[in-house]
Protein backbone atom coordinates (compact mmCIF):
# COMPACT_ATOMS: atom_id res chain seq x y z
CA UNK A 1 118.91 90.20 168.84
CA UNK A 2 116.47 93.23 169.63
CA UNK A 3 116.75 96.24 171.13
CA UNK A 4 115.07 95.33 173.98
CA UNK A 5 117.26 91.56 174.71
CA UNK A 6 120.11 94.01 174.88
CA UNK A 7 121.10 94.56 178.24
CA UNK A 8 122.07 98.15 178.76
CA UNK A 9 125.11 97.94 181.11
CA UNK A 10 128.60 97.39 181.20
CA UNK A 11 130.34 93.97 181.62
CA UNK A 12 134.39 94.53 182.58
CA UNK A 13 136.34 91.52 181.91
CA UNK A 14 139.92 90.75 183.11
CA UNK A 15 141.62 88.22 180.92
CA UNK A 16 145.44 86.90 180.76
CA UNK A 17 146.29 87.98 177.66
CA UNK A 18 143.00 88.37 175.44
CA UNK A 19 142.79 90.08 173.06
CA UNK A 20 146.45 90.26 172.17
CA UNK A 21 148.46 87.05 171.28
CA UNK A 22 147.44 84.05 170.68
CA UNK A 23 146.71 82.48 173.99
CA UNK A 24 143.01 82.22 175.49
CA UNK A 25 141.86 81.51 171.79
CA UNK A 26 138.16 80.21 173.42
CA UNK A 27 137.47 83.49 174.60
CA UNK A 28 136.99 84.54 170.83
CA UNK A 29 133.89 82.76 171.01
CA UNK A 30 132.89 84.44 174.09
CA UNK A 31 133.60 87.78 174.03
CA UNK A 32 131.00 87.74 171.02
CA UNK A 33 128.36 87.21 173.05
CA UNK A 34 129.21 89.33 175.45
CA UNK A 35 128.95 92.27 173.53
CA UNK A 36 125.59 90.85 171.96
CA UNK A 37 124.21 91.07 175.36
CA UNK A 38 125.91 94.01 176.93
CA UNK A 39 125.40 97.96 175.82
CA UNK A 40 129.14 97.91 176.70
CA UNK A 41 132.04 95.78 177.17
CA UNK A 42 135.30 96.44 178.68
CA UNK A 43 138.26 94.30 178.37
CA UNK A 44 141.28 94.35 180.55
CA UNK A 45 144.06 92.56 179.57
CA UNK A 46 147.77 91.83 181.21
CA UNK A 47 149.23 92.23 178.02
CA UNK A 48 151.62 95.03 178.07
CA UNK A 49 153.75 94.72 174.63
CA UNK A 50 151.41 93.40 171.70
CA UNK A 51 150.67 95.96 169.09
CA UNK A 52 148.54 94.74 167.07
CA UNK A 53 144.90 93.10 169.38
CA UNK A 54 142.99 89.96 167.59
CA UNK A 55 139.68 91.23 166.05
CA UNK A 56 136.85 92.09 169.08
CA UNK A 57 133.48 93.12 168.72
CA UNK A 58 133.20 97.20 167.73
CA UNK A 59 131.18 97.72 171.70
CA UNK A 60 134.83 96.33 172.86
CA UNK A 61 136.53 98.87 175.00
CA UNK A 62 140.93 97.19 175.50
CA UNK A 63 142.29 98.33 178.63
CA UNK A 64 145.78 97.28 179.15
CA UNK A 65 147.30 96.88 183.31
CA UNK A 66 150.72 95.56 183.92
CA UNK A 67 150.73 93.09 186.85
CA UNK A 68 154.06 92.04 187.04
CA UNK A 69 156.08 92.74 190.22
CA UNK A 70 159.22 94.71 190.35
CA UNK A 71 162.10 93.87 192.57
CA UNK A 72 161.33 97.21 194.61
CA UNK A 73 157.76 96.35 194.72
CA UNK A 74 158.56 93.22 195.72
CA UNK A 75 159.92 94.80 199.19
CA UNK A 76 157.47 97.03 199.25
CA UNK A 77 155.01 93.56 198.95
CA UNK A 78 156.53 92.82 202.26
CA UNK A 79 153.81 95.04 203.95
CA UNK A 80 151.16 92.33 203.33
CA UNK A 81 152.61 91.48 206.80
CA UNK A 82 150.29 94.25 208.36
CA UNK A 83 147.28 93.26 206.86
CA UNK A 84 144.69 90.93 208.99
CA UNK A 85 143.90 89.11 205.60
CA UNK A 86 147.75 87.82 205.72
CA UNK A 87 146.96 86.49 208.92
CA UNK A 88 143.42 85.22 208.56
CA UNK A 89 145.19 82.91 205.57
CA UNK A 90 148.02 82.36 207.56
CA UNK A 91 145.78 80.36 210.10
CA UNK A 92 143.86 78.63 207.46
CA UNK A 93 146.83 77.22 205.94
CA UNK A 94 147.76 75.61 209.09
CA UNK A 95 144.16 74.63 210.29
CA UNK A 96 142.46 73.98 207.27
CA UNK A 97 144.71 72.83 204.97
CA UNK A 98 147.28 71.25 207.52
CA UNK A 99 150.20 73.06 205.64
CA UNK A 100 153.22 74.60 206.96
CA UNK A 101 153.35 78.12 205.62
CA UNK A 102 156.81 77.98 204.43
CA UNK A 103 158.81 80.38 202.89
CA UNK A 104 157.65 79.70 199.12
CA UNK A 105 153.90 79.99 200.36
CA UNK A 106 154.21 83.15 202.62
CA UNK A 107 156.59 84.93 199.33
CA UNK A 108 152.97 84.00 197.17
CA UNK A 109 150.86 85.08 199.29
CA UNK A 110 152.31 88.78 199.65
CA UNK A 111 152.93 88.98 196.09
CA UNK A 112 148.96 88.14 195.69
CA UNK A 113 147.69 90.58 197.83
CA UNK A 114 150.10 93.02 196.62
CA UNK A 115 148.87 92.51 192.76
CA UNK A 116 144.94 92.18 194.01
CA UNK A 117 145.68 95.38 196.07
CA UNK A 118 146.09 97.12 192.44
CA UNK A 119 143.15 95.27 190.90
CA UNK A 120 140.73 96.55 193.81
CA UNK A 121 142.23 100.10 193.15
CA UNK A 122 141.98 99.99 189.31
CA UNK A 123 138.15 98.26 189.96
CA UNK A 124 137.16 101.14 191.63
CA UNK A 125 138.60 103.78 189.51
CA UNK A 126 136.52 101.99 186.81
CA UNK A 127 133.64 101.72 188.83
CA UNK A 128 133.66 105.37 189.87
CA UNK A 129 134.30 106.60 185.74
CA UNK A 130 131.20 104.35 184.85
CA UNK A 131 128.96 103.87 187.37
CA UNK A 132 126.88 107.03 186.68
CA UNK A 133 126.25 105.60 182.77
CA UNK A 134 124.86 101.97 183.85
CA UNK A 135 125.48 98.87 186.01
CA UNK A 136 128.52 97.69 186.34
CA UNK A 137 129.60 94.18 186.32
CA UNK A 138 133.00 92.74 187.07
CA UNK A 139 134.13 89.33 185.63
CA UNK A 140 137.59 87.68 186.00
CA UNK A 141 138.40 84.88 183.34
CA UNK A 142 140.44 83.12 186.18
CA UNK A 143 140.20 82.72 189.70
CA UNK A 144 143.63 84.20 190.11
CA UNK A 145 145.16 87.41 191.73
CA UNK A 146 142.30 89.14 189.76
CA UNK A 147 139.41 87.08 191.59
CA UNK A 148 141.00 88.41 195.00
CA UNK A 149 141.56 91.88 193.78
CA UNK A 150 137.89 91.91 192.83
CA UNK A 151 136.55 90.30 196.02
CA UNK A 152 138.11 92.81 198.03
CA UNK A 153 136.62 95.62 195.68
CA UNK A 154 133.31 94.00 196.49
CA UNK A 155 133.62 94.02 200.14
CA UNK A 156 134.02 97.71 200.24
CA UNK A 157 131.45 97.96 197.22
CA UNK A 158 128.55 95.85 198.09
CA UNK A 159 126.40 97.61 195.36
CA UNK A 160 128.81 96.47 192.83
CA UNK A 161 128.79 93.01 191.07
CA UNK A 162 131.22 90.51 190.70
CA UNK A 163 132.22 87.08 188.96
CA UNK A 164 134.94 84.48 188.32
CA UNK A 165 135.50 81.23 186.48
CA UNK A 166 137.72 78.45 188.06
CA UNK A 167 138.97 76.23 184.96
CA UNK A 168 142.09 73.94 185.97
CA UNK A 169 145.59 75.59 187.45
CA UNK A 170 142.96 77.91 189.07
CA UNK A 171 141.38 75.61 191.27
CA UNK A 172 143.64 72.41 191.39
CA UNK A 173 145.83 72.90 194.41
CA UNK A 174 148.05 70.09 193.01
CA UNK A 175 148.78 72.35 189.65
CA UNK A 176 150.56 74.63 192.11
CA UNK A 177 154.48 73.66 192.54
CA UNK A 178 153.64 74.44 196.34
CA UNK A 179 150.23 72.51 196.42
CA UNK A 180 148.58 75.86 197.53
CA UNK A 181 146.61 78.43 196.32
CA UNK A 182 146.35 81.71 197.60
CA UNK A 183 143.20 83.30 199.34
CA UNK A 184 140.40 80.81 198.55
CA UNK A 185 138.82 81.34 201.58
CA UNK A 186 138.15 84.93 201.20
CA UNK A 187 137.75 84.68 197.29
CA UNK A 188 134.36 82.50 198.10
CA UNK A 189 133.37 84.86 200.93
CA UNK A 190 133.51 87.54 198.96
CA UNK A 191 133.25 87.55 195.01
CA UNK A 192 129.77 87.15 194.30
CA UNK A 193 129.57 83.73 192.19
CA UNK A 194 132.10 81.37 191.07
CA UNK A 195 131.51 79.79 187.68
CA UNK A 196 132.75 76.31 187.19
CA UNK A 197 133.61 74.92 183.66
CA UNK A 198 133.16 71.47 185.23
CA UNK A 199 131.39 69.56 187.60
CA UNK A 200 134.95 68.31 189.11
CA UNK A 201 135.68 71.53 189.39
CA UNK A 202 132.95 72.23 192.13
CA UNK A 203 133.52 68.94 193.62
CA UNK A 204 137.03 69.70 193.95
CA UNK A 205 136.83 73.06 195.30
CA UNK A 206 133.86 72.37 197.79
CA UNK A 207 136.48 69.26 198.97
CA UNK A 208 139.69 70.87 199.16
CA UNK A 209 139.29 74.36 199.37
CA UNK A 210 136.68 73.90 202.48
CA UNK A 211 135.15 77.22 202.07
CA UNK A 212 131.64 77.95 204.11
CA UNK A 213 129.89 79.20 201.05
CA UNK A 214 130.02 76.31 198.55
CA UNK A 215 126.81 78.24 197.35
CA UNK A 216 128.58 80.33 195.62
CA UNK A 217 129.82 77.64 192.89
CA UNK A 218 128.08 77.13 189.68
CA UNK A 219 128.44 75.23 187.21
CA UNK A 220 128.94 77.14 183.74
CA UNK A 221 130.24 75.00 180.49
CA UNK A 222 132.12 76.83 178.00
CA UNK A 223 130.95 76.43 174.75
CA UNK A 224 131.82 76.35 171.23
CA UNK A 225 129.99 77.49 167.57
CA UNK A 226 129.35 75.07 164.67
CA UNK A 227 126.49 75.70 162.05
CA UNK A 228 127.85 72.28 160.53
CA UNK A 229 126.60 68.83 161.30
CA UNK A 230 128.28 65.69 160.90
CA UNK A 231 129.74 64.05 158.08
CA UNK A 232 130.02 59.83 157.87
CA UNK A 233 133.81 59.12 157.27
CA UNK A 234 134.85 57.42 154.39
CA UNK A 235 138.62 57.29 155.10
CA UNK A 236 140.53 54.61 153.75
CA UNK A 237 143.55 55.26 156.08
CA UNK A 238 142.49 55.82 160.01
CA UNK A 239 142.57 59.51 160.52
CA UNK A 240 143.93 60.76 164.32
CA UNK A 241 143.74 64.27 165.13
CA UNK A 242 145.24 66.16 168.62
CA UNK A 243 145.03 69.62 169.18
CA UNK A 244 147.29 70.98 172.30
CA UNK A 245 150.57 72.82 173.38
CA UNK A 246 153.82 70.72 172.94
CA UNK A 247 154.34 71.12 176.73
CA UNK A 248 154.74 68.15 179.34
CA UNK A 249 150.97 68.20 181.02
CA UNK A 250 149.67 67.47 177.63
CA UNK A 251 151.78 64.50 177.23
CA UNK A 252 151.86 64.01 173.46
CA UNK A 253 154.84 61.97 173.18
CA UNK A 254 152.47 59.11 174.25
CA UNK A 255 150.43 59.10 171.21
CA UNK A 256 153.66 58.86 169.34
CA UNK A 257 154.34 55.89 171.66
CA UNK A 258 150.99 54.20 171.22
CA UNK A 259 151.64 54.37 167.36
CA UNK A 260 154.29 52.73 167.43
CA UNK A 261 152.64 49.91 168.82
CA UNK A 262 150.68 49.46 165.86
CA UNK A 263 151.72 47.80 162.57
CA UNK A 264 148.77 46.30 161.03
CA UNK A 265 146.58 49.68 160.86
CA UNK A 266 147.06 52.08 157.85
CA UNK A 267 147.42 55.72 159.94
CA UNK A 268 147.66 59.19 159.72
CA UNK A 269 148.12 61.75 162.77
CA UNK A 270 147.48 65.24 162.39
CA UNK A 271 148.94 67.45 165.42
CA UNK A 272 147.92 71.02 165.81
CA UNK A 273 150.27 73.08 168.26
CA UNK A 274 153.50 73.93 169.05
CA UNK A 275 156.11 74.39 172.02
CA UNK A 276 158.89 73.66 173.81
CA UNK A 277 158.69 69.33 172.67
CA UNK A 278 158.53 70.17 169.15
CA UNK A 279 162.00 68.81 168.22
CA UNK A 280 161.72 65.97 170.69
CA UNK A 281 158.53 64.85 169.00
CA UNK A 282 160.06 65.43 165.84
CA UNK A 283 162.74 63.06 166.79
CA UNK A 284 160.12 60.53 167.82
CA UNK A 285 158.12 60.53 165.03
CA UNK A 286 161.28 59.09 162.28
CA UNK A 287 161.15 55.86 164.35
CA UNK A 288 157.34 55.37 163.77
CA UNK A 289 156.76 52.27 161.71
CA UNK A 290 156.15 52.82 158.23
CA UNK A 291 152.60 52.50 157.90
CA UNK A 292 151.68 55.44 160.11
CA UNK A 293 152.02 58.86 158.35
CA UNK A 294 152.49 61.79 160.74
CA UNK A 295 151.70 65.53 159.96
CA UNK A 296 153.34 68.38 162.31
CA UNK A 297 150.56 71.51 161.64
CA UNK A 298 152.10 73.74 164.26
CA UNK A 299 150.10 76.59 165.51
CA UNK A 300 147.47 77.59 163.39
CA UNK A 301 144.07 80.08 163.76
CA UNK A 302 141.01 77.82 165.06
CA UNK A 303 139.47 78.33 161.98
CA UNK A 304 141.69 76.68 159.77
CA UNK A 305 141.38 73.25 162.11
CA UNK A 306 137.54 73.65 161.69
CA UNK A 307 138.07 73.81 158.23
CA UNK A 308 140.66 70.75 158.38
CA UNK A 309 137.89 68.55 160.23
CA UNK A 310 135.18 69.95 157.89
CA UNK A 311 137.11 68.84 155.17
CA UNK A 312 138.81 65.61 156.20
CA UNK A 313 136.54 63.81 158.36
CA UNK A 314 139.28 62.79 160.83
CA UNK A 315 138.22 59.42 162.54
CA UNK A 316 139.31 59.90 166.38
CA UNK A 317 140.47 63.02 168.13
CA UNK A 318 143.06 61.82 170.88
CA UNK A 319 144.20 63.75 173.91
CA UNK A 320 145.98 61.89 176.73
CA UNK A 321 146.82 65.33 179.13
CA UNK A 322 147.90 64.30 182.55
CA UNK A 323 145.96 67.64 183.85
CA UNK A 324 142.54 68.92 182.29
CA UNK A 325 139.69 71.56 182.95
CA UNK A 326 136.98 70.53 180.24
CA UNK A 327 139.30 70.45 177.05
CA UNK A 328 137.48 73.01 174.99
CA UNK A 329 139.39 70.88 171.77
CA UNK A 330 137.77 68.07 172.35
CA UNK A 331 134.40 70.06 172.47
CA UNK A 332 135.71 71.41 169.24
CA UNK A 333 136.24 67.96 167.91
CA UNK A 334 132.96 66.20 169.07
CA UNK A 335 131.02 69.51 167.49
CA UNK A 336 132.61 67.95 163.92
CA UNK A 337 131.25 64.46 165.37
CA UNK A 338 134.75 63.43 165.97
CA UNK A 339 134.52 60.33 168.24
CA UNK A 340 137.16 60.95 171.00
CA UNK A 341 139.84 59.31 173.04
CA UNK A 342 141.33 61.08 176.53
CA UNK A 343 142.46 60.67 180.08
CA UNK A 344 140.35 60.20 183.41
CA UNK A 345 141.55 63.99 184.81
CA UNK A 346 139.79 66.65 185.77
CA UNK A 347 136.15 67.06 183.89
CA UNK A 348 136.90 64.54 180.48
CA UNK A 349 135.04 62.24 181.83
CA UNK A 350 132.25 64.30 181.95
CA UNK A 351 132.67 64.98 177.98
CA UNK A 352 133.58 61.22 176.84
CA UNK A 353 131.87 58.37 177.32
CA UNK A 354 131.65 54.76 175.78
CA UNK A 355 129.22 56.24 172.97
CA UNK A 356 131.12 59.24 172.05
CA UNK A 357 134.64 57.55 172.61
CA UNK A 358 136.98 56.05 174.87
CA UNK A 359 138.16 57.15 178.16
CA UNK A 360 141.70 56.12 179.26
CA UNK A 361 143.24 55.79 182.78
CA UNK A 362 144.82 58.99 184.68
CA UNK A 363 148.37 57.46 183.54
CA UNK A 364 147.41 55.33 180.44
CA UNK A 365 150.24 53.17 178.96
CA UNK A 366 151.26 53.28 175.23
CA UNK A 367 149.56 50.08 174.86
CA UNK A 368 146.39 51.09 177.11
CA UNK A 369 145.86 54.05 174.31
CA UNK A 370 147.02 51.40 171.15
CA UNK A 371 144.42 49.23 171.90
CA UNK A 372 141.83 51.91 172.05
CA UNK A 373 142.85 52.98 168.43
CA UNK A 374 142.59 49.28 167.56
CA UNK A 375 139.52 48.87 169.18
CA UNK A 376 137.97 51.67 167.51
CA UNK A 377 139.11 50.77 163.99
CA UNK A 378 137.15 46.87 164.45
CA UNK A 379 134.08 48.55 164.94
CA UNK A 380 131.68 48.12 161.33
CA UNK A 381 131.05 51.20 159.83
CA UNK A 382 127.28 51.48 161.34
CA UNK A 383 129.18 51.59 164.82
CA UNK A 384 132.00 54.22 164.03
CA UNK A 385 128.68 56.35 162.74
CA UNK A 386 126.90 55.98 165.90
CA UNK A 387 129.93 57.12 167.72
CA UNK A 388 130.10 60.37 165.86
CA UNK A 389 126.36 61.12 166.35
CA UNK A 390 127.00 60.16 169.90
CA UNK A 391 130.13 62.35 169.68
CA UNK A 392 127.99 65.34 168.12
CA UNK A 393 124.85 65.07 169.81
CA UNK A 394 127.28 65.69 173.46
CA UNK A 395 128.37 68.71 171.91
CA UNK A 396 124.69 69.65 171.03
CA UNK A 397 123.40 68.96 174.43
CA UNK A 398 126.14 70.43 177.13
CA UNK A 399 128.55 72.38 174.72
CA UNK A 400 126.58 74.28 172.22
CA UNK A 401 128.14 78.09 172.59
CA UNK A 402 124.56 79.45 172.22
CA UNK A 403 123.01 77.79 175.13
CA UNK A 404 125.97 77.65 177.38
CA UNK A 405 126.92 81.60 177.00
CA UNK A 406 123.43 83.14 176.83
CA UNK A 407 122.47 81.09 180.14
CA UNK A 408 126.17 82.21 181.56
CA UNK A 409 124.56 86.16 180.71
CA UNK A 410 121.44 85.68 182.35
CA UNK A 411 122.83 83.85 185.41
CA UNK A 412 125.24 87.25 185.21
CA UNK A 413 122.03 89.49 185.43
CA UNK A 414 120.73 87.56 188.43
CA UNK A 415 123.32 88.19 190.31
């Protein structure tokens, strides 16, 4: 990168927890070009209590805002009640999205504007320390309390410049335990582009959020780095890899289930992740039949599962979630030419195919993902290959880090 590709302003991003932690792991990848691109880079994270942050490029500024509501702010929340944008969503709940704005719905929406109230406040604070060095952009990893804080810094700040991504909790309204989500309406009349990680995503949003300025949504893959290309396996034993939280939504129990199923294939699976099903699964696993081998990695840098599928060749990746965005692990898988298996939700489909893999139901069965497993292990040698070029070549088309981020940057640019 020269001199002159570098683009001499400052990008301020708002993530969860980034850089501290270990959640958000695929912004790692992102943040990197970031501050290839930008003179400056700003990162504000919710993170409060981590000490020590994960390593970030040295044009990284960490800022650090709590956003958690106290019990007195929480009555002091109550004077959303006097502001017209209450009321504006108060009528679109009922007109647009033919909801009754109970109690559960009103308590969210005053505790968003109340939180987006101090994002709008801390936005312009930054705006007015920086403005007079360079341009100022303003990106929010999620469409969350952040996107509204920053659309309502942009309405008073039409010279200023701002983004958000919608993913999956952040634009599903069904991922909400009140089927709502706050302020969509004036987050697309306001925020200056919405970047989708999916094609659902848009479709979804443009369908249920019924916004006037479906313009505003574009579609932005994440990405993800591999210098590697892929190896032909030569495994003797069928080699299953999954990569995910041990938390309902992901449903991994189910692979467990579909293994058991099968007593005439020689297997392995290799689980990366940990969380709150750990012990059930652990259970689980000691009734598996004996000729399936099972491998509990817990939670482990990225890096090391690269160098696992480097090393090992695994045979399928399987991930049978009941709720997806565009699971950047199976984009990690494929770029190893991993052939994968996974549900019907949210944007999989538009990352597996019959070449590449196998795509379940929403709600597959134990048998449904059995037989895909068998299936897979029938094929000759030539066609297990052509599913991992299949699987690799996806990667290299729509998920290759250095197209997908660069273009993200220079779509940022032109805004």
């Amino acid at each position: 990168m020269t001199s002159s590709e570098i683009n001499h302003n400052t990008i301020v991003i708002f993530t969860s927890i980034f850089p501290f932690g270990n959640g958000e792991p695929f912004l790692e990848t992102e943040i990197n070009y970031l501050a290839e691109r930008f003179e400056k880079v700003i990162i504000v994270t919710q993170n409060i209590e981590d000490l020590k942050p994960r390593q970030v490029p040295a044009n990284c500024e960490i800022k650090r805002i709590d956003l958690a509501v106290s019990g007195l702010e929480k009555i002091g929340a109550i004077s959303g009640l006097f502001d017209s944008k209450f009321w504006k969503e108060h009528k679109i709940i009922k007109s647009v999205y033919n909801k009754k704005p109970n109690k559960a719905i009103i308590s969210t929406m005053l505790i968003s504007l109340f939180r987006a109230k101090k994002i709008a406040r801390y936005a312009k604070t930054l705006y007015r320390d920086n403005q007079q060095n360079s341009q100022l952009f303003f990106y929010s990893y999620w469409c969350d309390d952040v996107a509204l804080g920053l659309a309502m810094f942009q309405k008073k700040h039409t010279e200023a410049f701002t983004l958000s991504r919608i993913h999956r909790w952040d634009v599903y309204f069904e991922e909400s335990k009140f089927n709502y989500l706050p302020f969509r309406h004036y987050i697309a009349n306001n925020i200056g582009k919405i970047f989708s990680i999916s094609q659902d995503g848009i479709d979804y949003a443009v369908k249920n959020w019924k916004t006037d300025n479906n313009e505003k949504f574009v579609l932005s893959r994440l990405g993800i780095n591999n210098s590697l290309t892929y190896e032909v396996s030569k495994n003797e034993t069928c080699l299953i890899v999954s990569c995910s939280n041990l938390i309902p939504v992901k449903r991994v129990h189910l692979i467990g289930e579909a293994l058991k199923e099968i007593e005439d294939i020689k297997i392995k699976w290799v689980h990366f992740g940990d969380g709150l099903e750990k012990k059930s699964l652990e259970i689980q696993i000691k009734g598996l039949p004996g000729n399936v081998e099972v491998e509990l990695k817990g939670r482990v840098p990225n890096t090391e599962i690269y160098t696992y599928y480097n090393k090992n060749c695994p045979d399928l990746f399987i991930n049978v979630s009941s709720s997806e965005g565009v699971p950047v692990s199976i984009m990690e898988a494929m770029s190893y030419g991993i052939p994968c298996v996974g549900t019907a939700v949210g944007g999989t489909p538009e990352i597996i195919n019959k070449e590449n893999g196998y795509l379940l139901s929403i709600n597959p069965t134990a048998d449904e993902v059995a037989s895909k497993i068998e299936k897979f292990q029938q094929l000759s040698i030539e066609d297990k290959t052509e599913k991992r070029k299949a699987a690799y070549s996806t990667w290299e088309n729509k998920y290759n880090a250095d197209k997908n981020y660069n273009d993200f940057i220079e779509r940022i640019n032109n805004l």
